[in-house]
N, C-alpha and C. Protein backbone atom coordinates (compact mmCIF):
# COMPACT_ATOMS: atom_id res chain seq x y z
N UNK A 1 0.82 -1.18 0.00
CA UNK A 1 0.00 0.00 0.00
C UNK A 1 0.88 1.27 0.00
N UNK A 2 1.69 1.36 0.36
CA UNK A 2 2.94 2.31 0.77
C UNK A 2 3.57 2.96 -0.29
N UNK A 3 3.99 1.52 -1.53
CA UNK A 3 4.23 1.93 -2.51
C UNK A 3 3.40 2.31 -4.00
N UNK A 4 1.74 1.49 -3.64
CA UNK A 4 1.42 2.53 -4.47
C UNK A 4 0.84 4.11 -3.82
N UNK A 5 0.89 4.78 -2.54
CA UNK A 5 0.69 5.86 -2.50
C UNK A 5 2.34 6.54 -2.98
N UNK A 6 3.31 5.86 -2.51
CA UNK A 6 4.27 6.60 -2.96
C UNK A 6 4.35 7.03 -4.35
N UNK A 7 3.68 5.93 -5.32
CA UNK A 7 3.72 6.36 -6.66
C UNK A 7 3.16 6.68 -7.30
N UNK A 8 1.90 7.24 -6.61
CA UNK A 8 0.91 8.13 -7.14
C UNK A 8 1.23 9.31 -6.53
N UNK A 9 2.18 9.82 -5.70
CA UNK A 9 2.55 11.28 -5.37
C UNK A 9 3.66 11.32 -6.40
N UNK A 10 4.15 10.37 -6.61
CA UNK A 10 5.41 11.04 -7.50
C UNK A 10 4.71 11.24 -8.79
N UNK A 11 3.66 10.32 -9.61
CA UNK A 11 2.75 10.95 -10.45
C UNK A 11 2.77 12.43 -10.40
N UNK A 12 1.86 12.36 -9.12
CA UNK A 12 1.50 14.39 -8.91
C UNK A 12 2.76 15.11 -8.83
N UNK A 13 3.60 14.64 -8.59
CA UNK A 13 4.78 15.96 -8.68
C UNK A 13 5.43 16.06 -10.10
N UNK A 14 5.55 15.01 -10.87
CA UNK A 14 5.95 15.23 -12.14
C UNK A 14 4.84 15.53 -13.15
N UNK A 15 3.69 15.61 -12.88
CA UNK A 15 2.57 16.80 -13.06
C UNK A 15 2.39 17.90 -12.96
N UNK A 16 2.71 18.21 -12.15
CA UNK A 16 2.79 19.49 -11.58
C UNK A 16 4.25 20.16 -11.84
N UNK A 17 5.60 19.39 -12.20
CA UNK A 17 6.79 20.30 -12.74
C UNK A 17 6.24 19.93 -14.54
N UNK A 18 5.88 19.38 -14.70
CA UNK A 18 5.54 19.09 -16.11
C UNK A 18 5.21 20.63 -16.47
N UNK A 19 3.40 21.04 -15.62
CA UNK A 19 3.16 22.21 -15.98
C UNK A 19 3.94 23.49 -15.78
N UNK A 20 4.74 23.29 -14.40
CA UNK A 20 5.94 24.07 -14.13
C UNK A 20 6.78 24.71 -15.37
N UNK A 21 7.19 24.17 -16.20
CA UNK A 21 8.35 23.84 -17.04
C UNK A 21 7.84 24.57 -18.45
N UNK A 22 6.29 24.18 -18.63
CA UNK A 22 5.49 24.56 -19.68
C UNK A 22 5.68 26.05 -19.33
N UNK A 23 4.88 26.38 -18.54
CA UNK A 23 4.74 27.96 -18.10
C UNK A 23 5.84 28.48 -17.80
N UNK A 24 6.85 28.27 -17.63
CA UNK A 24 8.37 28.98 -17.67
C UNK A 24 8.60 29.41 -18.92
N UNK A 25 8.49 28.04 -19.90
CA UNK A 25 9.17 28.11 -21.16
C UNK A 25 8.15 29.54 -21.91
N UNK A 26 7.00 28.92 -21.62
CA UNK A 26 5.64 30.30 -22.34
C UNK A 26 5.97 31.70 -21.63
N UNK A 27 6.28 31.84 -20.50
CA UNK A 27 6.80 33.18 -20.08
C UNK A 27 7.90 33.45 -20.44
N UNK A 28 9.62 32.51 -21.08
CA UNK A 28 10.30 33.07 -21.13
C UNK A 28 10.60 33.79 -22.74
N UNK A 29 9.37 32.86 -23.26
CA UNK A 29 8.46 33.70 -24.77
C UNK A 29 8.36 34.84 -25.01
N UNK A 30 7.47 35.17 -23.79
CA UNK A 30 6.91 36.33 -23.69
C UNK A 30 7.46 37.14 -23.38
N UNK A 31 8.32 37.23 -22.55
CA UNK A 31 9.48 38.25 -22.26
C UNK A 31 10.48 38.42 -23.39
N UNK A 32 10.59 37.69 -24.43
CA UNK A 32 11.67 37.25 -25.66
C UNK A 32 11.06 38.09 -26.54
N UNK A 33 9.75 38.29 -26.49
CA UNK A 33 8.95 38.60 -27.44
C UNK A 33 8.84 40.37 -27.15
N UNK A 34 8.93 40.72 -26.36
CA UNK A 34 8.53 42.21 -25.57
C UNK A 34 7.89 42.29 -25.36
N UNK A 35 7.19 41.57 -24.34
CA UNK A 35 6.10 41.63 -23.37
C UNK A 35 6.27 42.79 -22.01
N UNK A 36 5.47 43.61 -21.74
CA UNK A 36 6.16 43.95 -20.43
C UNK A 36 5.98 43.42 -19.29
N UNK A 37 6.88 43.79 -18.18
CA UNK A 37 6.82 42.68 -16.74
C UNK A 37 5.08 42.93 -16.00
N UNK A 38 4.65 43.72 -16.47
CA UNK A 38 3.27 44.20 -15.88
C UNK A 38 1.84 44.11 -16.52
N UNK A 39 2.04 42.90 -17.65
CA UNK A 39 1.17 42.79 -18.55
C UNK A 39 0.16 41.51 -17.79
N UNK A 40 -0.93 42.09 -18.46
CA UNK A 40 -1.81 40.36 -17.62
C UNK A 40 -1.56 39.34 -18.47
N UNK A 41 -0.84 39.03 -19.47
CA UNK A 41 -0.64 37.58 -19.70
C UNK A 41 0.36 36.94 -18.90
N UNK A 42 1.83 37.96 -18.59
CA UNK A 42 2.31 37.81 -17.74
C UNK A 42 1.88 37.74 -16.63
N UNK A 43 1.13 38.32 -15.64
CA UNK A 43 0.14 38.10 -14.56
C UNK A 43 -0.80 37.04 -14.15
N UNK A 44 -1.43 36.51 -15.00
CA UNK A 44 -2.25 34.91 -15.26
C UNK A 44 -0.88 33.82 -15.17
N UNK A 45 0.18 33.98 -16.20
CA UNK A 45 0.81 33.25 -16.13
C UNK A 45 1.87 32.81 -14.94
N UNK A 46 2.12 33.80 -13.87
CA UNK A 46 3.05 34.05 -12.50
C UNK A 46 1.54 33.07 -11.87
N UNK A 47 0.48 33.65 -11.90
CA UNK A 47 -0.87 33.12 -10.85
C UNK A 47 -0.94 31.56 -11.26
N UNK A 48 -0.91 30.93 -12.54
CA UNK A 48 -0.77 29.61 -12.44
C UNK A 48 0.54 28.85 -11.89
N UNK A 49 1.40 29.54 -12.40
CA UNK A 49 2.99 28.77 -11.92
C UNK A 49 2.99 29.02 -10.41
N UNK A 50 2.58 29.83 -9.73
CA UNK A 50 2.58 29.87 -8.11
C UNK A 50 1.90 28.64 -7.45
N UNK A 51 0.32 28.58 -8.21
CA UNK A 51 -0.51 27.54 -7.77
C UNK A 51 0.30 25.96 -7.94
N UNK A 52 0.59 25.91 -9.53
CA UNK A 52 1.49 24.28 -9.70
C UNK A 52 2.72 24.33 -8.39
N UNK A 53 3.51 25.20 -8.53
CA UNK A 53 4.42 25.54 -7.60
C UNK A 53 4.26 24.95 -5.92
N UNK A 54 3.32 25.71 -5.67
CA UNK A 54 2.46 25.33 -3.72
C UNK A 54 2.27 23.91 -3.98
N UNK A 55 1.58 23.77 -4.84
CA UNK A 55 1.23 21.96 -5.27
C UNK A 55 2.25 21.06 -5.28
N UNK A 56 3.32 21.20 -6.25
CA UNK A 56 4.37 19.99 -6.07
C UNK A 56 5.04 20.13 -4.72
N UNK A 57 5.32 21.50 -4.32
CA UNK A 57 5.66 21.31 -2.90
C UNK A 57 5.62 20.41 -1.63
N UNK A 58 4.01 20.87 -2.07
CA UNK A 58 3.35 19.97 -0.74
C UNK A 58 3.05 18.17 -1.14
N UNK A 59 2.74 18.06 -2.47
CA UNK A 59 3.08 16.94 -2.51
C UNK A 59 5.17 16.27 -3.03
N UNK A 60 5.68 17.40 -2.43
CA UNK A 60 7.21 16.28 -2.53
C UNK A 60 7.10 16.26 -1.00
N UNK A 61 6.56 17.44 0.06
CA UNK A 61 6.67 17.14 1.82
C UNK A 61 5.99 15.64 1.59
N UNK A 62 5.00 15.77 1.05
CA UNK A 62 4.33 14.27 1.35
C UNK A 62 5.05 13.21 1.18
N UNK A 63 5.80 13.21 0.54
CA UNK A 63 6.37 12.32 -0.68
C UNK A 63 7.73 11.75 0.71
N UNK A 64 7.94 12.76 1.29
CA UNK A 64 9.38 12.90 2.14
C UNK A 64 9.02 12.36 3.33
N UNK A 65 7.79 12.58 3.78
CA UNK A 65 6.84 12.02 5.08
C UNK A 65 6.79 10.54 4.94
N UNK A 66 6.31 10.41 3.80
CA UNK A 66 5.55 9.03 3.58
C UNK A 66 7.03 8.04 3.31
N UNK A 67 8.12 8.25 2.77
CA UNK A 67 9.57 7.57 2.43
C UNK A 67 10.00 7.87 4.05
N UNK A 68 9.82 8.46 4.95
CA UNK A 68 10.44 8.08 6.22
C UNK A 68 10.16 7.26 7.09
N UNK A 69 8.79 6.70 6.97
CA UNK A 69 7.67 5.74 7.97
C UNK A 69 8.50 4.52 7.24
């Protein structure tokens, strides 16, 4: 049981840098492109990468919890 929760969090974290990685690459577009730092596509795009961000976080604590038991 242990190991499939372990490997359904590691699922969610390479989900969550998956989208990480996406939205970096699309912001570092947009800045390539002359976007300014104060634009709302830039703004939507900081508000999703924060959310994926909090997310893999808390599921790698999990991930670190659950590999110490």
């Amino acid at each position: 049981m242990k190991k499939l929760k372990m490997w359904l969090i590691s699922v969610k974290i390479e989900w969550h840098w998956w989208f990480i990685i996406r939205i970096r690459r699309k912001g570092n577009s947009l800045l390539r492109g002359g976007a300014a730092l104060t634009s709302q596509k830039l703004y939507h795009l900081n508000r999703r990468l924060s959310s994926h961000s909090t997310k893999a976080m808390k599921a790698q604590a999990a991930y670190n919890i659950l590999a110490k038991k």
